[in-house]
N, C-alpha and C. Protein backbone atom coordinates (compact mmCIF):
# COMPACT_ATOMS: atom_id res chain seq x y z
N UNK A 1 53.14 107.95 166.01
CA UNK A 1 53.53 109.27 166.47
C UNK A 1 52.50 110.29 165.97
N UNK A 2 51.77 111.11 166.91
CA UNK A 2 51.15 112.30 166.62
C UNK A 2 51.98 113.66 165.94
N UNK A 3 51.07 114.42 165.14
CA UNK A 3 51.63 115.56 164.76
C UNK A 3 50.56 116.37 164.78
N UNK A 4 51.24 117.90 164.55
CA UNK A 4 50.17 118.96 165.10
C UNK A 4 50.29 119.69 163.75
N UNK A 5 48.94 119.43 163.00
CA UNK A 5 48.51 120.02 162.12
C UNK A 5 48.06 121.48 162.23
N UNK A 6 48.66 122.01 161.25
CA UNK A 6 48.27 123.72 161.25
C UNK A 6 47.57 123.69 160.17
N UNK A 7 46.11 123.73 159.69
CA UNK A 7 45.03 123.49 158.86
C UNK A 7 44.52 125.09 158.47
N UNK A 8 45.04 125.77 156.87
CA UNK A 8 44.76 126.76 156.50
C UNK A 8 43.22 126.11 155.75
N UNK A 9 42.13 126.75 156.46
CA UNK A 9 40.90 126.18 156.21
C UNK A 9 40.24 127.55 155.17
N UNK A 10 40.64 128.37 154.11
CA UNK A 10 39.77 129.48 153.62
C UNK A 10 39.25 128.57 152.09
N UNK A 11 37.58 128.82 152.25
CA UNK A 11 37.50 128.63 151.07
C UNK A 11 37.23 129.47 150.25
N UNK A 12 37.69 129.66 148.84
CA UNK A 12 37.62 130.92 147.94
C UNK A 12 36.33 131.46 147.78
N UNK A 13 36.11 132.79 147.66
CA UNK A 13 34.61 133.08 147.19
C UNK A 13 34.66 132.69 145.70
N UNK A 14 33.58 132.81 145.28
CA UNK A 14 32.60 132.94 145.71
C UNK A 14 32.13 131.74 146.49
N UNK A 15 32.46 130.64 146.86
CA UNK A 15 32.16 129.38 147.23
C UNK A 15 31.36 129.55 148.68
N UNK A 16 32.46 130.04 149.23
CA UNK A 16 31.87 130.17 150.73
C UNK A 16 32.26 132.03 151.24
N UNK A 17 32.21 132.02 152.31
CA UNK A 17 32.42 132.96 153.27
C UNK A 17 33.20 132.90 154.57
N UNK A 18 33.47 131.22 155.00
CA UNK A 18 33.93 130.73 155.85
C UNK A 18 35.37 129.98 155.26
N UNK A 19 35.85 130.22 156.78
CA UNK A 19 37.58 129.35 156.91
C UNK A 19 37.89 129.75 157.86
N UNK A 20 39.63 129.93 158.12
CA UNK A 20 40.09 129.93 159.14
C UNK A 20 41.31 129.23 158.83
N UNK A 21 41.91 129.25 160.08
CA UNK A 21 43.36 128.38 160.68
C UNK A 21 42.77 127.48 161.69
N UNK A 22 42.83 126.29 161.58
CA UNK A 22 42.83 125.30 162.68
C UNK A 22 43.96 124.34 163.24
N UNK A 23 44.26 124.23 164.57
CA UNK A 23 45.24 123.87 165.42
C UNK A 23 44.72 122.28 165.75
N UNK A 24 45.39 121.00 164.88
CA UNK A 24 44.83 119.93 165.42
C UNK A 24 45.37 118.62 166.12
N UNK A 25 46.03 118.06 166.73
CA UNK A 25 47.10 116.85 167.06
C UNK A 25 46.34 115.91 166.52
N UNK A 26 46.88 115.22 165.75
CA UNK A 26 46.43 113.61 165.03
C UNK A 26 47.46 113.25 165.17
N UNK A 27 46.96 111.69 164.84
CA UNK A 27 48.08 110.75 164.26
C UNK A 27 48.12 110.76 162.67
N UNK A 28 47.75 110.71 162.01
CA UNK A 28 47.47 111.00 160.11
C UNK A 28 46.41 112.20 159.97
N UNK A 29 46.48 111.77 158.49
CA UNK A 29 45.36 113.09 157.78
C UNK A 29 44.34 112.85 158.02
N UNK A 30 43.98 111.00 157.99
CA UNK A 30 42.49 110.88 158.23
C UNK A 30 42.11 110.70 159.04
N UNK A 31 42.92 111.04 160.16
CA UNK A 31 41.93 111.21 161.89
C UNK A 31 41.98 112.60 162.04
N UNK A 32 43.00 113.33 161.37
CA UNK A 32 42.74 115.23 161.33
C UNK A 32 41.38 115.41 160.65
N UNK A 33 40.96 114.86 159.63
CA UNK A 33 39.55 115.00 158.66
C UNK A 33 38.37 114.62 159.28
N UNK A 34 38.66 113.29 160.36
CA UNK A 34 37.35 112.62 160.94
C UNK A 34 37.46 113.96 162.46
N UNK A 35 38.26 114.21 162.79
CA UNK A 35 37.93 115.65 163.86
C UNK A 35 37.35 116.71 163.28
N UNK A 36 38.12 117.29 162.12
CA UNK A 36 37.52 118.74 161.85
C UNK A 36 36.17 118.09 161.34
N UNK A 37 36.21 116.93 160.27
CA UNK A 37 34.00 117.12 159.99
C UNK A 37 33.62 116.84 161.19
N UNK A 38 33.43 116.47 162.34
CA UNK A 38 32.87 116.16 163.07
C UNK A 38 32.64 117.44 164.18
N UNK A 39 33.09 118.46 163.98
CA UNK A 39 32.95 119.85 164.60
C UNK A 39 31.92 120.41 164.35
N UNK A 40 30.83 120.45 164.99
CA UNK A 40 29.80 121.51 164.31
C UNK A 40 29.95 122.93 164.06
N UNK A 41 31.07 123.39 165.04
CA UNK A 41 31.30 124.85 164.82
C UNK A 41 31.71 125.30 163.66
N UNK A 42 32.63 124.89 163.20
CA UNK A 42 33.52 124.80 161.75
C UNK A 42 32.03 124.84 160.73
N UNK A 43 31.19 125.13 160.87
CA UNK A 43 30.75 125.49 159.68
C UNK A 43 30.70 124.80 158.05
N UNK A 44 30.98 123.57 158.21
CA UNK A 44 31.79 122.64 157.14
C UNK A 44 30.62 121.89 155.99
N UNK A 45 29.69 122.01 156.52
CA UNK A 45 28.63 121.09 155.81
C UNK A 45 28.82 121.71 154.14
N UNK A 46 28.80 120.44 153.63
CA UNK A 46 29.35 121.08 151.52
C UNK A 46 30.61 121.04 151.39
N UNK A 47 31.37 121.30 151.87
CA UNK A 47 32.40 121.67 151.92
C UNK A 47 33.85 120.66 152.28
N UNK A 48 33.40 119.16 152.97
CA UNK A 48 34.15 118.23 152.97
C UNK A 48 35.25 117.96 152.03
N UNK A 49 34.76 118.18 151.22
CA UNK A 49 36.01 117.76 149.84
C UNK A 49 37.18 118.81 149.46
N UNK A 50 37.10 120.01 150.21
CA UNK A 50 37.78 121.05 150.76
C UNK A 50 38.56 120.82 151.92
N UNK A 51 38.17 120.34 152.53
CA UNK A 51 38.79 120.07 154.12
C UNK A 51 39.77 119.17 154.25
N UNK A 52 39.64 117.87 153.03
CA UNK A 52 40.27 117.14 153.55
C UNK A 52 41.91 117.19 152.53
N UNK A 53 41.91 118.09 151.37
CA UNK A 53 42.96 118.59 150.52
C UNK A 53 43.53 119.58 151.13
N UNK A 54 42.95 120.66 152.17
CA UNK A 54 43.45 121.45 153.02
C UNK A 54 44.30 120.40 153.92
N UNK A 55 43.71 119.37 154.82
CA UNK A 55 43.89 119.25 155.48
C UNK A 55 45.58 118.31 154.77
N UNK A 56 45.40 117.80 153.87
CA UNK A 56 46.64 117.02 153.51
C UNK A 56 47.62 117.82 153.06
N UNK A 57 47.58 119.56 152.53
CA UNK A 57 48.73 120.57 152.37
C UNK A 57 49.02 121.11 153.47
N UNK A 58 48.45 120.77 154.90
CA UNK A 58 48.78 120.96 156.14
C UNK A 58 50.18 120.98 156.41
N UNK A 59 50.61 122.30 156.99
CA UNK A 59 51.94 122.08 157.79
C UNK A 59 51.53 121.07 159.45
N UNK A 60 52.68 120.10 159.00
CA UNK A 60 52.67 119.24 160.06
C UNK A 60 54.22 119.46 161.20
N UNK A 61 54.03 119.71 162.23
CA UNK A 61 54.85 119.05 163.31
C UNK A 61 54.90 117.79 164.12
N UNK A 62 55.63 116.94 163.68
CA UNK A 62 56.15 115.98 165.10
C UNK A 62 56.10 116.20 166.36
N UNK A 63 55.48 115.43 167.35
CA UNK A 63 55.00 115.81 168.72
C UNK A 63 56.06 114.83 169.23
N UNK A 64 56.55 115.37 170.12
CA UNK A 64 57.92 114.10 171.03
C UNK A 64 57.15 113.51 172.04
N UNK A 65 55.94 113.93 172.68
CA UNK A 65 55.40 113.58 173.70
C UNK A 65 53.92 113.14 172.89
N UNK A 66 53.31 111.90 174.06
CA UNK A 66 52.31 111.76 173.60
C UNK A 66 50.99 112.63 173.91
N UNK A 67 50.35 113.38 173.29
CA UNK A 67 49.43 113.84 173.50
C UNK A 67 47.81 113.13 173.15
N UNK A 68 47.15 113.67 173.56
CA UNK A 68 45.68 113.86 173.63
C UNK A 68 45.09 114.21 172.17
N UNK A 69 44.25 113.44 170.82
CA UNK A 69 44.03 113.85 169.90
C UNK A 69 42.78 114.62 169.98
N UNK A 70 42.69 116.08 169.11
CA UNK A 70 41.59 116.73 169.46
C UNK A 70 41.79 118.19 168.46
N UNK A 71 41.08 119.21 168.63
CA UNK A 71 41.40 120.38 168.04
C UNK A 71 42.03 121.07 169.13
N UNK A 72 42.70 121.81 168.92
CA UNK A 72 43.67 122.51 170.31
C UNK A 72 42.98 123.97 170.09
N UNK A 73 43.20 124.51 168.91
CA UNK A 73 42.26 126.00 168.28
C UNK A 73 42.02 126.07 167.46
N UNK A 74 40.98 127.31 166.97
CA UNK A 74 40.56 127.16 165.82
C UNK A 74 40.03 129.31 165.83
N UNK A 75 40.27 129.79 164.60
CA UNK A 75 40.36 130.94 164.53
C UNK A 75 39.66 130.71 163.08
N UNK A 76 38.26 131.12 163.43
CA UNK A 76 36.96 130.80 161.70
C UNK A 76 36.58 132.01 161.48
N UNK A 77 35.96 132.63 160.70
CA UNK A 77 34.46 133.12 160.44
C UNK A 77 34.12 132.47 159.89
């Protein structure tokens, strides 16, 4: 069963400058982690070991239907 990860992506300064909220349907954490690094937009390079502790305090929803795994949105600087 897929769920739709709501991914609070900010990393603290001084570290970075970048984050965001990202919108993602997976099936687990570690196909949510192998999508968001694999985004070039996301801005992520360094920063992996951030993403994927975000990504596991993720609010998750249960999807009743099967969907399509992917990023749905994403709201960065």
């Amino acid at each position: 069963m897929k769920s739709l990860y709501i991914v609070d992506y900010w990393v603290p300064f001084p570290q970075s400058e970048y984050g965001g909220i990202i919108n993602v349907i997976a099936e687990d954490d570690e196909e949510a982690f192998d999508l968001l690094s694999e985004e070039d937009s996301l801005n992520l390079p360094g920063f992996e070991r951030n993403l994927m502790e975000n990504v596991r305090k993720a609010q998750k929803f249960s999807l009743v239907d099967d969907y399509e795994s992917g990023i749905i949105e994403a709201f960065t600087t």
